[in-house]
Protein backbone atom coordinates (compact mmCIF):
# COMPACT_ATOMS: atom_id res chain seq x y z
CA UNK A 1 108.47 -64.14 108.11
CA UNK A 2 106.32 -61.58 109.37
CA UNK A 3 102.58 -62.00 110.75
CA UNK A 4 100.15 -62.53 107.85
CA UNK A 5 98.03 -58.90 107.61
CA UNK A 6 100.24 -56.64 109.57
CA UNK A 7 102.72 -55.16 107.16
CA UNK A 8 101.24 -54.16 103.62
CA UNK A 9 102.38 -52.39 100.57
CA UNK A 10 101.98 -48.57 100.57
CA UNK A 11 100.36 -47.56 96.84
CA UNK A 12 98.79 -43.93 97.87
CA UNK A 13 96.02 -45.67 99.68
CA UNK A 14 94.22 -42.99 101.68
CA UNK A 15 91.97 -44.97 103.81
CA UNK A 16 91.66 -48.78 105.55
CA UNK A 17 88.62 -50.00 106.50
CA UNK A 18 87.66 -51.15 109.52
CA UNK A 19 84.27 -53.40 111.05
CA UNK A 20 82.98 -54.30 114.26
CA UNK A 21 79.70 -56.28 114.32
CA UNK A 22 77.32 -53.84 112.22
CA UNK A 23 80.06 -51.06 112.20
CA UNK A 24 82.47 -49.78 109.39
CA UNK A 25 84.61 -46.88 109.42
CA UNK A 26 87.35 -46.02 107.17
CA UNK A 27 90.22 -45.11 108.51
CA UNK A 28 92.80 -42.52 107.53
CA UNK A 29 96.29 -43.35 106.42
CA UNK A 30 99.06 -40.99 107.89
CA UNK A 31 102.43 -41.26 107.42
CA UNK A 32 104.92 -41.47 110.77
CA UNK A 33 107.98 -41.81 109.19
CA UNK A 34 109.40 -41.63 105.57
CA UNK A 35 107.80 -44.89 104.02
CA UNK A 36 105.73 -45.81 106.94
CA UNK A 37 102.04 -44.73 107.08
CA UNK A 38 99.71 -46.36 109.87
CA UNK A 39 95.48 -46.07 109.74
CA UNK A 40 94.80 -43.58 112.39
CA UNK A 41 92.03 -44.03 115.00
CA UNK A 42 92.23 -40.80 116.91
CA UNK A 43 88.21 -39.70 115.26
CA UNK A 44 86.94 -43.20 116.64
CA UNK A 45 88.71 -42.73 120.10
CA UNK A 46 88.45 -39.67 120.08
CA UNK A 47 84.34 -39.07 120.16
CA UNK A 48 82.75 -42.12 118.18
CA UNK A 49 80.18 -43.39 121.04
CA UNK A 50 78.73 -45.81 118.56
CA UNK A 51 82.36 -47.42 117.44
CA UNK A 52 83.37 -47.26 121.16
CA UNK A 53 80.52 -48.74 122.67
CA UNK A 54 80.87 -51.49 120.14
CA UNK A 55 84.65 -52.08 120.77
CA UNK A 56 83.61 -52.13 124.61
CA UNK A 57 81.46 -55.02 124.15
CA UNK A 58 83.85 -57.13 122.04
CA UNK A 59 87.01 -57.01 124.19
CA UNK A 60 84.49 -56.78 127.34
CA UNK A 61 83.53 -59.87 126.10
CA UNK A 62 86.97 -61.56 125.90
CA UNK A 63 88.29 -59.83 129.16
CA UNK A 64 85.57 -61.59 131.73
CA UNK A 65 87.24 -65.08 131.55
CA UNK A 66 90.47 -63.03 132.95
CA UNK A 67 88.70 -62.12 136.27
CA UNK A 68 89.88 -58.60 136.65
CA UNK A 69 89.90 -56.62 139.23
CA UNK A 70 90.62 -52.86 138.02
CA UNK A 71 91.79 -51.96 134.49
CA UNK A 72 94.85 -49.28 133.96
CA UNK A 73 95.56 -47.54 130.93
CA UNK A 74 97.46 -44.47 129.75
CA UNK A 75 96.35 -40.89 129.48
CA UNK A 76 94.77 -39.64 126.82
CA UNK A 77 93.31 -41.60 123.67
CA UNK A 78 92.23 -44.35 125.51
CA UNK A 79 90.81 -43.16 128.95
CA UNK A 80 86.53 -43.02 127.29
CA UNK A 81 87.18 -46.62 126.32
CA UNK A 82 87.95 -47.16 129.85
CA UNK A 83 85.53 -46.15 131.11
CA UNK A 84 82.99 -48.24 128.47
CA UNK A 85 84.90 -51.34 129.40
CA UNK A 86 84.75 -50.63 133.40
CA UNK A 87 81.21 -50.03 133.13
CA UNK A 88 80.38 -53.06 131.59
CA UNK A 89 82.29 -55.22 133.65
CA UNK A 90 80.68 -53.97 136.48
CA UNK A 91 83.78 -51.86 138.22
CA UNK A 92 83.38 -49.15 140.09
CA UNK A 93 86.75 -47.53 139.06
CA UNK A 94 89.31 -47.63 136.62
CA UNK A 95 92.50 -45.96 136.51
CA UNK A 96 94.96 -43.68 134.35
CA UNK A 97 98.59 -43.18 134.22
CA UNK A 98 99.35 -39.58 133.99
CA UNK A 99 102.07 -38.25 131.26
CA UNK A 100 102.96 -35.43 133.54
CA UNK A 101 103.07 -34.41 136.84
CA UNK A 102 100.19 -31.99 137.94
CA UNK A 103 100.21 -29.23 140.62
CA UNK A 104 98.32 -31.66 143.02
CA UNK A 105 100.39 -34.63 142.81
CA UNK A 106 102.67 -34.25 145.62
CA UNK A 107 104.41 -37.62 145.63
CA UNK A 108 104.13 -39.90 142.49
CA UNK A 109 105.97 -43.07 140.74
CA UNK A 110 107.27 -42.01 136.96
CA UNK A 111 108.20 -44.42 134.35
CA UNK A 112 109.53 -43.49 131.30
CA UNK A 113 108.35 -44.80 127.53
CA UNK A 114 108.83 -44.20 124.19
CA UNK A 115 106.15 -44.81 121.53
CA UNK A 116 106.22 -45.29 117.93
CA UNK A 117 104.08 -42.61 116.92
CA UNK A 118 106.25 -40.06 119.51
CA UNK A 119 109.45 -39.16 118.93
CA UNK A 120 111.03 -37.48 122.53
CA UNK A 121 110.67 -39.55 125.71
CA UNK A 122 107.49 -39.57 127.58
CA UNK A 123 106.82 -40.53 131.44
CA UNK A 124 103.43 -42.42 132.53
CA UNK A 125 103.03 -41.70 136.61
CA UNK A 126 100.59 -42.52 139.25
CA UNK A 127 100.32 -41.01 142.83
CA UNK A 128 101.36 -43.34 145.44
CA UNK A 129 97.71 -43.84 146.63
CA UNK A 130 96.95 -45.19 143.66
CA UNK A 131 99.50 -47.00 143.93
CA UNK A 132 99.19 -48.25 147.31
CA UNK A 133 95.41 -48.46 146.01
CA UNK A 134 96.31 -51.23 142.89
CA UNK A 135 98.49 -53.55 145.31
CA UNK A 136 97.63 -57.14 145.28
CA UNK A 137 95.00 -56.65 142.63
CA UNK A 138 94.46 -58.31 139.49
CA UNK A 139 94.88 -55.24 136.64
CA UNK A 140 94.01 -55.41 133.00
CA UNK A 141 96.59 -52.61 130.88
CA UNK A 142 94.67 -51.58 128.31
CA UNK A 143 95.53 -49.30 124.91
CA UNK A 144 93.40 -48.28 122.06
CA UNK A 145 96.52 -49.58 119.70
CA UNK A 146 99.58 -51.75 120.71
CA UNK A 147 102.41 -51.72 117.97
CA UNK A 148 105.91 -52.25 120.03
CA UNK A 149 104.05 -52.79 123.46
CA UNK A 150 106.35 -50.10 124.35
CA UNK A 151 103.15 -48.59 126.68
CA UNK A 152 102.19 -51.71 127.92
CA UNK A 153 106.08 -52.32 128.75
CA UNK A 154 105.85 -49.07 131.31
CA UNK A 155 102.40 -49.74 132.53
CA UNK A 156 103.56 -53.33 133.93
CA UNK A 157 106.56 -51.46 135.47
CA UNK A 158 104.12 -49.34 137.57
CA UNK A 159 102.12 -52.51 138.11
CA UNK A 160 104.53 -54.45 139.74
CA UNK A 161 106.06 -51.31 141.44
CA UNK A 162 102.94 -50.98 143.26
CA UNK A 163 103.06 -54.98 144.06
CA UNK A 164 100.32 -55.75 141.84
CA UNK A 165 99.70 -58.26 138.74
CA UNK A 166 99.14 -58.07 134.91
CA UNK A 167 96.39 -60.89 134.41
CA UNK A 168 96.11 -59.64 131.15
CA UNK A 169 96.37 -56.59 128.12
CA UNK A 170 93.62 -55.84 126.09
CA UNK A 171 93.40 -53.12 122.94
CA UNK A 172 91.03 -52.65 120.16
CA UNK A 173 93.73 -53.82 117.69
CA UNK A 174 96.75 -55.13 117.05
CA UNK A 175 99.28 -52.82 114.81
CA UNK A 176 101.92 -54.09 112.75
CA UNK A 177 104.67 -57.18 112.85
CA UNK A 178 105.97 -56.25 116.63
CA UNK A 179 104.36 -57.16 119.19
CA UNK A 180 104.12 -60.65 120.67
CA UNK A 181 103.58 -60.11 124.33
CA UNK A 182 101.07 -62.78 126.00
CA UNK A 183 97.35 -62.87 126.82
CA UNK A 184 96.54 -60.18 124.68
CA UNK A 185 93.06 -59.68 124.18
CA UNK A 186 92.17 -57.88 121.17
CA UNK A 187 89.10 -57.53 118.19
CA UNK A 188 91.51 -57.14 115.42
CA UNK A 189 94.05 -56.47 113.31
CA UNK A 190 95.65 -52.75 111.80
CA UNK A 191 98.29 -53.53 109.19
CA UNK A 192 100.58 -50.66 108.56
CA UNK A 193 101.45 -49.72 105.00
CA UNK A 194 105.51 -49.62 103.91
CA UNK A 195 107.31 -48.39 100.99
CA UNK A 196 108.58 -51.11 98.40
CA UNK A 197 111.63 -50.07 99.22
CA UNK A 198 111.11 -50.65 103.58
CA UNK A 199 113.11 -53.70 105.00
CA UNK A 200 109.87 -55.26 105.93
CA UNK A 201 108.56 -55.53 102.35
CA UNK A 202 111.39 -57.79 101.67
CA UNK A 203 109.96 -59.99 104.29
CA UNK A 204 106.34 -59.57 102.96
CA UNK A 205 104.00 -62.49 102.11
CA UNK A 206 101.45 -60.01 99.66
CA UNK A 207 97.78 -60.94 101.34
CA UNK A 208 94.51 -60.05 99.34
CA UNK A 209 92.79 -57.10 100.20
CA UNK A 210 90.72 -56.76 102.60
CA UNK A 211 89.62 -55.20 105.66
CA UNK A 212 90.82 -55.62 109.39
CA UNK A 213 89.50 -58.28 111.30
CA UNK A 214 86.25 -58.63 113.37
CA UNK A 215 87.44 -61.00 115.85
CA UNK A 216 90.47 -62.57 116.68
C-alpha cells in the first residue's frame, strides 16, 4: 500500500494547492512523463520571498533540535532557501554542491545523480576546501522537493567523502510514494497525480480532496 496523500488520480487538474501558516499558493500541474504530472514549485523557489520566508521558519523550526552545524544543498532551486534557513539559525555560512565544474575550480570531488524530473546524468561537486572545510561537522542536506532521495543519496556521498555527518535532511515537502529515508524534516506533503491506467493507481487508497499539509 502506498503512503496515504502521495499518489492521486490525474482528472485534468491544473493546479494543487498549497498552505503554510497564513499562505496559499496554487501550484501548477506539469506532466514529467506520459501519465505522471507533479505540482511544480519552481515560481515559489524561484522568487516568492513571502512563501520562502515562511517555509524558512517552519523547517527552521524543526531543524534546531538537530544541532547543526552547516547546511548543504544542491545548486540551483534551492540555494535562496538556504540561505533563509542559515540565517535564521544563526550560521554564518552555508554551502552548495556545484552541477558542473567552473573555470576556477582547480581540484574538486564529483558525484554523480540522477533525478526524477532529469532525464541524462548529472554530477553535484565541491572543491576540496570545502571539503576539507565540512570535515567532522554536523551537516543538514537540504532540497526544496525530495521524491526518490536520489539528491540527497549524492549529497551524503560528498558528506562522508569529506569525513563529515548527515544529522539530518530537511525539504519543504515530501513528493510522492518513494522516499523513506530517516530524520527527514519536512512541512508537508506534494502528491503527484497518475493516470488510471499507472501501476500505482492499482495500489491507490482514493483520499478526499484536499490540500497539502501544513505540518507534518
Amino acid at each position: 500500500m502506498i503512503p496515504k496523500n502521495t499518489v492521486r488520480i490525474y482528472t485534468g487538474q491544473r493546479s494543487f494547492r498549497v498552505k503554510l501558516p497564513g499562505i496559499a499558493r496554487n501550484l501548477p500541474l506539469v506532466q514529467i512523463k506520459p501519465g505522471v504530472h507533479i505540482a511544480s514549485d519552481a515560481g515559489l523557489i524561484l522568487g516568492d520571498v513571502e512563501f520562502l520566508s515562511g517555509a524558512a521558519q517552519s523547517l527552521a523550526r524543526k531543524m534546531r533540535r538537530f544541532d547543526i552545524d552547516v547546511i548543504l544543498t544542491a545548486e540551483a532551486k534551492s540555494i535562496a532557501l538556504a540561505y533563509e534557513l542559515a540565517r535564521r539559525l544563526g550560521h554564518e555560512r552555508f554551502m552548495v554542491a556545484r552541477k558542473s565544474a567552473k573555470s576556477y575550480m582547480e581540484d574538486y570531488y564529483a558525484q554523480k545523480l540522477r533525478s526524477i524530473t532529469t532525464e541524462s546524468e548529472q554530477q553535484l561537486l565541491l572543491t576540496k576546501e570545502e571539503l576539507h572545510s565540512l570535515s567532522g561537522r554536523r551537516v543538514c542536506l537540504l532540497d526544496d522537493v525530495v521524491s526518490t532521495g536520489a539528491t540527497f543519496t549524492a549529497l551524503e556521498a560528498i558528506v562522508r567523502k569529506a569525513g563529515a555527518s548527515v544529522v539530518c535532511r530537511a525539504a519543504i515537502w515530501r513528493e510522492g510514494p518513494w522516499y523513506d529515508g530517516e530524520n527527514l524534516v519536512c512541512v508537508g506533503v506534494l502528491p503527484i497525480f497518475v493516470a488510471r491506467d499507472n501501476p500505482l493507481a492499482n495500489q491507490l487508497t482514493r483520499a478526499p480532496p484536499g490540500e497539502a499539509a501544513g505540518r507534518r
